[in-house]
C-alpha atoms as a PDB file:
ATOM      1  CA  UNK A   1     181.358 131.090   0.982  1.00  0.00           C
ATOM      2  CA  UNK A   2     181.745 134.803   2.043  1.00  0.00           C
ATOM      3  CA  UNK A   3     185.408 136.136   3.462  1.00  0.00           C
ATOM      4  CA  UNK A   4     182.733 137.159   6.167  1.00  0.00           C
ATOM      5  CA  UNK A   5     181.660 133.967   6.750  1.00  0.00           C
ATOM      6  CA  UNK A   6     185.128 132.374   6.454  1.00  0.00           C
ATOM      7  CA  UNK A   7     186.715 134.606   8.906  1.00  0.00           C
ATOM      8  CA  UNK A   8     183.302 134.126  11.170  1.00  0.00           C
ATOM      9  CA  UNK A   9     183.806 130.216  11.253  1.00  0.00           C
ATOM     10  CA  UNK A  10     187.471 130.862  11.980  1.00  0.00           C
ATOM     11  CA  UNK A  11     187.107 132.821  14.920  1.00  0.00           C
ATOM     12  CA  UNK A  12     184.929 130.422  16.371  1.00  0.00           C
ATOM     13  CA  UNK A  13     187.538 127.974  15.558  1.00  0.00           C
ATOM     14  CA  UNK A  14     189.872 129.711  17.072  1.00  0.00           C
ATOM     15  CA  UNK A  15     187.622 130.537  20.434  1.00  0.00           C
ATOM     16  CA  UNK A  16     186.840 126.801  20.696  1.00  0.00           C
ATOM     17  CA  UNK A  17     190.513 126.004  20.671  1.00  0.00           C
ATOM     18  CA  UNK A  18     191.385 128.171  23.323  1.00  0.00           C
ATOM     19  CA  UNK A  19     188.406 127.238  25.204  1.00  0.00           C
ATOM     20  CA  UNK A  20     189.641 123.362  25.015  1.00  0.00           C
ATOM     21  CA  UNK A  21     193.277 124.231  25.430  1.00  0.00           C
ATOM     22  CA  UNK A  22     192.797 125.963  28.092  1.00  0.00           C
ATOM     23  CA  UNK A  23     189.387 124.827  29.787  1.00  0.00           C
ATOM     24  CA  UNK A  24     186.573 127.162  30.443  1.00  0.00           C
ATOM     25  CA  UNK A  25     185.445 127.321  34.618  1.00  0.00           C
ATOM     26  CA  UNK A  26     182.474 128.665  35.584  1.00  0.00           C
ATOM     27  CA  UNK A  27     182.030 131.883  37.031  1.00  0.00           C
ATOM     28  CA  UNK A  28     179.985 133.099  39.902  1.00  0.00           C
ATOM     29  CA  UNK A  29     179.600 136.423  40.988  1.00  0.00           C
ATOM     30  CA  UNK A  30     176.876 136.866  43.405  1.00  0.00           C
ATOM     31  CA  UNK A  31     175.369 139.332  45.488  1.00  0.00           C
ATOM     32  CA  UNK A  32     172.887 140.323  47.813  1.00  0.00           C
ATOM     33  CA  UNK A  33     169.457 141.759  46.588  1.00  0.00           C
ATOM     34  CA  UNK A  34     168.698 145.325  46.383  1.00  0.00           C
ATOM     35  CA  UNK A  35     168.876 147.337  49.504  1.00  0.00           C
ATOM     36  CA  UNK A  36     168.063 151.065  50.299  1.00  0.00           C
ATOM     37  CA  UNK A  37     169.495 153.610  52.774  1.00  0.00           C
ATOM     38  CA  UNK A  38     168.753 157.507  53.357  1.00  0.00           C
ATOM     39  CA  UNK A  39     170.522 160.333  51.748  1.00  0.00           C
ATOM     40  CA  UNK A  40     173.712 160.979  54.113  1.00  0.00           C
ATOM     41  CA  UNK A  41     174.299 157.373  54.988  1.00  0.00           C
ATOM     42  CA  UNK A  42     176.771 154.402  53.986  1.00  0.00           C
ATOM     43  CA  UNK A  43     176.342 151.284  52.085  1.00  0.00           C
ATOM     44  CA  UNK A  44     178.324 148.242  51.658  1.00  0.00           C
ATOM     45  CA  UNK A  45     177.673 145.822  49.403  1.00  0.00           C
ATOM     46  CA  UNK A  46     179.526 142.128  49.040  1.00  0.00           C
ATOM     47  CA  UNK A  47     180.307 139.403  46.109  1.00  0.00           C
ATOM     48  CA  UNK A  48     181.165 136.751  46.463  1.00  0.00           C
ATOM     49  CA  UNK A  49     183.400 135.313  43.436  1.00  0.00           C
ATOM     50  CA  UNK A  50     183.531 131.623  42.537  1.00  0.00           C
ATOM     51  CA  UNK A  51     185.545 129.729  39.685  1.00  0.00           C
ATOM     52  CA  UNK A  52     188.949 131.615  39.777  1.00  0.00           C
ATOM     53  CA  UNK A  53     191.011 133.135  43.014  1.00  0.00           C
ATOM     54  CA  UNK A  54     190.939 136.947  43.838  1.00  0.00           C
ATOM     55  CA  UNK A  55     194.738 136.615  43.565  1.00  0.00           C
ATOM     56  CA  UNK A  56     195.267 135.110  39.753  1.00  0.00           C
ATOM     57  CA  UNK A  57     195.947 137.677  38.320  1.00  0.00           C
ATOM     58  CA  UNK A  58     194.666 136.809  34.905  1.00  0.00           C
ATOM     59  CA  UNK A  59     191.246 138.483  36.451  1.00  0.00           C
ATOM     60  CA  UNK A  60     189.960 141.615  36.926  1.00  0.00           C
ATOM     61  CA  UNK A  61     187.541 142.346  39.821  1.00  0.00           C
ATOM     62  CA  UNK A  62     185.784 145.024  40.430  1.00  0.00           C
ATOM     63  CA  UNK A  63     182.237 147.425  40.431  1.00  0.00           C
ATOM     64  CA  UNK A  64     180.434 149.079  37.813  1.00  0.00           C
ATOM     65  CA  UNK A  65     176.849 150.970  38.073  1.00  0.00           C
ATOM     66  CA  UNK A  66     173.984 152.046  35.983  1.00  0.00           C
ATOM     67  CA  UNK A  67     172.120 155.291  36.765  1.00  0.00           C
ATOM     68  CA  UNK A  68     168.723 156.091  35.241  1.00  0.00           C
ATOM     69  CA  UNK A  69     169.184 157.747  32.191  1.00  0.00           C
ATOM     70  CA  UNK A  70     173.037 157.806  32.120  1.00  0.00           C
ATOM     71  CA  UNK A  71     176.267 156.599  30.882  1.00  0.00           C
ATOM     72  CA  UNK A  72     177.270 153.284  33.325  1.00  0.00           C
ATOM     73  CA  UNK A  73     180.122 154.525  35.077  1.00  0.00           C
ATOM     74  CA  UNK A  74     182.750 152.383  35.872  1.00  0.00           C
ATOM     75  CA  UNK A  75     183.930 152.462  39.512  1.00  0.00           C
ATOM     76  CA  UNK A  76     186.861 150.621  40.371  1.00  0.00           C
ATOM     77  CA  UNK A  77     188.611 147.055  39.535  1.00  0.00           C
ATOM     78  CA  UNK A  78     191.706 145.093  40.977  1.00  0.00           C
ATOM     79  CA  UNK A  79     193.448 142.901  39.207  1.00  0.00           C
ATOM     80  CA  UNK A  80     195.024 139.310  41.318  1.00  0.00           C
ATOM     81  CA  UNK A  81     198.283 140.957  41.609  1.00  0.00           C
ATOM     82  CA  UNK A  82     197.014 143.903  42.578  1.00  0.00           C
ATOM     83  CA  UNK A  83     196.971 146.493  40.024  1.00  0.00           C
ATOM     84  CA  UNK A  84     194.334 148.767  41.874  1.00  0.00           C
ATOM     85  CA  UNK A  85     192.328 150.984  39.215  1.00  0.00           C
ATOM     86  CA  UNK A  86     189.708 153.594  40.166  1.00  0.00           C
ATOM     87  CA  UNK A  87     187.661 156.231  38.919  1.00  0.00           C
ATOM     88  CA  UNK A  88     189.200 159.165  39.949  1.00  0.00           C
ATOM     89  CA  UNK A  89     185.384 160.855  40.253  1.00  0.00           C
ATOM     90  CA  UNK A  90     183.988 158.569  42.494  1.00  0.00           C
ATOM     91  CA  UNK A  91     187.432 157.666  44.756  1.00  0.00           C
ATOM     92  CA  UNK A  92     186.421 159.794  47.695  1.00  0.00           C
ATOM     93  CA  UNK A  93     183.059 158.408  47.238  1.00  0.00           C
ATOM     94  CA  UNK A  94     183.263 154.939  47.015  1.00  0.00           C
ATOM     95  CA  UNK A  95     186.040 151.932  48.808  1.00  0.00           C
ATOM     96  CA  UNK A  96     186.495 148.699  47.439  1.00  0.00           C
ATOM     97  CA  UNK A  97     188.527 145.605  49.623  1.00  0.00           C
ATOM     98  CA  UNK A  98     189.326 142.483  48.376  1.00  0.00           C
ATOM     99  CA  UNK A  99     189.548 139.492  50.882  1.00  0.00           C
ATOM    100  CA  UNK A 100     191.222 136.532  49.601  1.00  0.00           C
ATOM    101  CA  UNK A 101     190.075 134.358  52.447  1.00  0.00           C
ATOM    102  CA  UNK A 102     186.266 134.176  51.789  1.00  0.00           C
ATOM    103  CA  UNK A 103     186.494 134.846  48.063  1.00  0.00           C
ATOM    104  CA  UNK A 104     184.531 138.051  48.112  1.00  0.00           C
ATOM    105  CA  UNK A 105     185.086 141.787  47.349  1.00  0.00           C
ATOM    106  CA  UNK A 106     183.112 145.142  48.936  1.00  0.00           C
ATOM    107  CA  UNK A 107     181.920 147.497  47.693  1.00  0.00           C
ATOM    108  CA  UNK A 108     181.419 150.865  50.247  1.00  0.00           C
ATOM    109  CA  UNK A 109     179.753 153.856  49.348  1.00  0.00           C
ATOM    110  CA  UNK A 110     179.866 156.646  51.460  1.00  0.00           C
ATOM    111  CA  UNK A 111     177.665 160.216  52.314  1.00  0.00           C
ATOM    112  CA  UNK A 112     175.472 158.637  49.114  1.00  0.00           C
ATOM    113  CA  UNK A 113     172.976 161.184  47.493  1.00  0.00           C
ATOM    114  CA  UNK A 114     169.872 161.051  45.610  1.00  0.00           C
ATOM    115  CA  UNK A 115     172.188 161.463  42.240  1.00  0.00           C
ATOM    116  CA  UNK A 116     173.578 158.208  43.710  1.00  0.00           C
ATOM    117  CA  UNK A 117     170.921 156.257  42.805  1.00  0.00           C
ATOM    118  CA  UNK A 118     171.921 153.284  40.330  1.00  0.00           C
ATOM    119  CA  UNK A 119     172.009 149.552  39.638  1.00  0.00           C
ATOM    120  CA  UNK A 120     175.428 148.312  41.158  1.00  0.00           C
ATOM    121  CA  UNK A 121     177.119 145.299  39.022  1.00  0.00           C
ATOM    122  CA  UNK A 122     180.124 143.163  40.289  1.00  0.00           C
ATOM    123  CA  UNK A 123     182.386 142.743  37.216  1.00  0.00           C
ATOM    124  CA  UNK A 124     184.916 140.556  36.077  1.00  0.00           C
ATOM    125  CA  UNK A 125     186.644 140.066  33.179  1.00  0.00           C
ATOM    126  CA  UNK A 126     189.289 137.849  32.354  1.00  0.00           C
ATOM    127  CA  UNK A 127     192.463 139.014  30.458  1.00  0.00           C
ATOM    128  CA  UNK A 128     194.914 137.476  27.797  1.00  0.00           C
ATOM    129  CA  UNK A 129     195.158 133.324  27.620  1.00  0.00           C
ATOM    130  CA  UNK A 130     198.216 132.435  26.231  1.00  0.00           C
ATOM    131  CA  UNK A 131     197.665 129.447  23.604  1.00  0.00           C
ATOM    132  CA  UNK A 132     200.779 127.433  22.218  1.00  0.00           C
ATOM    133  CA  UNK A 133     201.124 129.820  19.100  1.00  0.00           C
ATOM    134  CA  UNK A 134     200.007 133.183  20.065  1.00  0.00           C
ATOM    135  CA  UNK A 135     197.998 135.349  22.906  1.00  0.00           C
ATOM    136  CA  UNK A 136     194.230 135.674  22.014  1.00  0.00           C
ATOM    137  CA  UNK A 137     191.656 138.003  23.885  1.00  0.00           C
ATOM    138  CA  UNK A 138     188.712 136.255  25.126  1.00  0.00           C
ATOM    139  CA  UNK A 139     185.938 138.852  24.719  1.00  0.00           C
ATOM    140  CA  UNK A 140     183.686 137.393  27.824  1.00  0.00           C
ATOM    141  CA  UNK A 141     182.795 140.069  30.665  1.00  0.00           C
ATOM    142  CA  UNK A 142     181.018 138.235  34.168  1.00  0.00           C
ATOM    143  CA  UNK A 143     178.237 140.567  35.312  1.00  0.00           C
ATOM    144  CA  UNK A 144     176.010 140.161  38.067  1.00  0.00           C
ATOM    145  CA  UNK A 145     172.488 140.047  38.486  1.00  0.00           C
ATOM    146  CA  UNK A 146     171.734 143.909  39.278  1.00  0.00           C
ATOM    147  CA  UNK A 147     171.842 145.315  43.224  1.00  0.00           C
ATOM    148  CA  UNK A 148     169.648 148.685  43.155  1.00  0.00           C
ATOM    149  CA  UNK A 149     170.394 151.462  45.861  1.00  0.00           C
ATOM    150  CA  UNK A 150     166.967 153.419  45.844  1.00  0.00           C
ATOM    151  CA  UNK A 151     166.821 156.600  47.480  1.00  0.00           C
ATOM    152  CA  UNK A 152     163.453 157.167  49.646  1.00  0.00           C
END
């Protein structure tokens, strides 16, 4: 066989391992379909998370968004301990609050615009599982199903 192939059937090795070491939950993140408001006006917009607590803090949670034709911008994400990260163009723009008690996170947008326009994801992504010979990064992101804010 290949090295490529070799180092391929490794990995997965590897991946499996962790994923039986360590067992594998499922992850919900769902929210509400899409939803529309006028130019000037404020939208919030809720997940709710299932399969791991808002305060592990081997999570991330947080918002990204896809506008037409552009770049997806990433918004903001907390980790469980909270380690608060946000995009520092969009912070007077946009809040995010985690409440531990329902298992859900907001997303608030305020004064949106036309240029605002954009598929909203809830995120997650889970961070580095220690195994009993060395850390390994899990490359698995949670996304969504998409919630559109359409300008009229």
């Amino acid at each position: 066989m290949s090295g490529l192939v070799l180092h391929t059937i490794r990995w997965m090795m590897e991946i499996m391992l962790i994923c039986v070491s360590t067992g594998v939950n499922s992850i919900d993140l769902i929210q509400p379909d899409s939803k529309v408001v006028q130019p000037g006006q404020s939208l919030t917009i809720t997940c709710q998370v299932s399969g791991y607590s808002l305060t592990d803090n081997s999570y991330a949670t947080g918002w990204i968004r896809q506008r037409e034709g552009k770049p997806m911008d990433w918004i903001v994400s907390r980790r469980g301990g909270g380690d608060f990260y946000q995009n520092n163009a969009l912070k007077n723009k946009f809040l995010y609050h985690t409440y531990t008690s329902t298992s859900s996170v907001t997303l608030t947008g305020q004064g949106l615009q036309p240029e605002d326009t954009a598929v909203y994801y809830c995120v997650s992504q889970p961070t580095v599982i220690q195994t009993t010979n060395r850390p390994a990064q899990i490359p698995r992101d949670h996304v969504t199903q998409p919630h559109t804010q359409k300008k009229m």
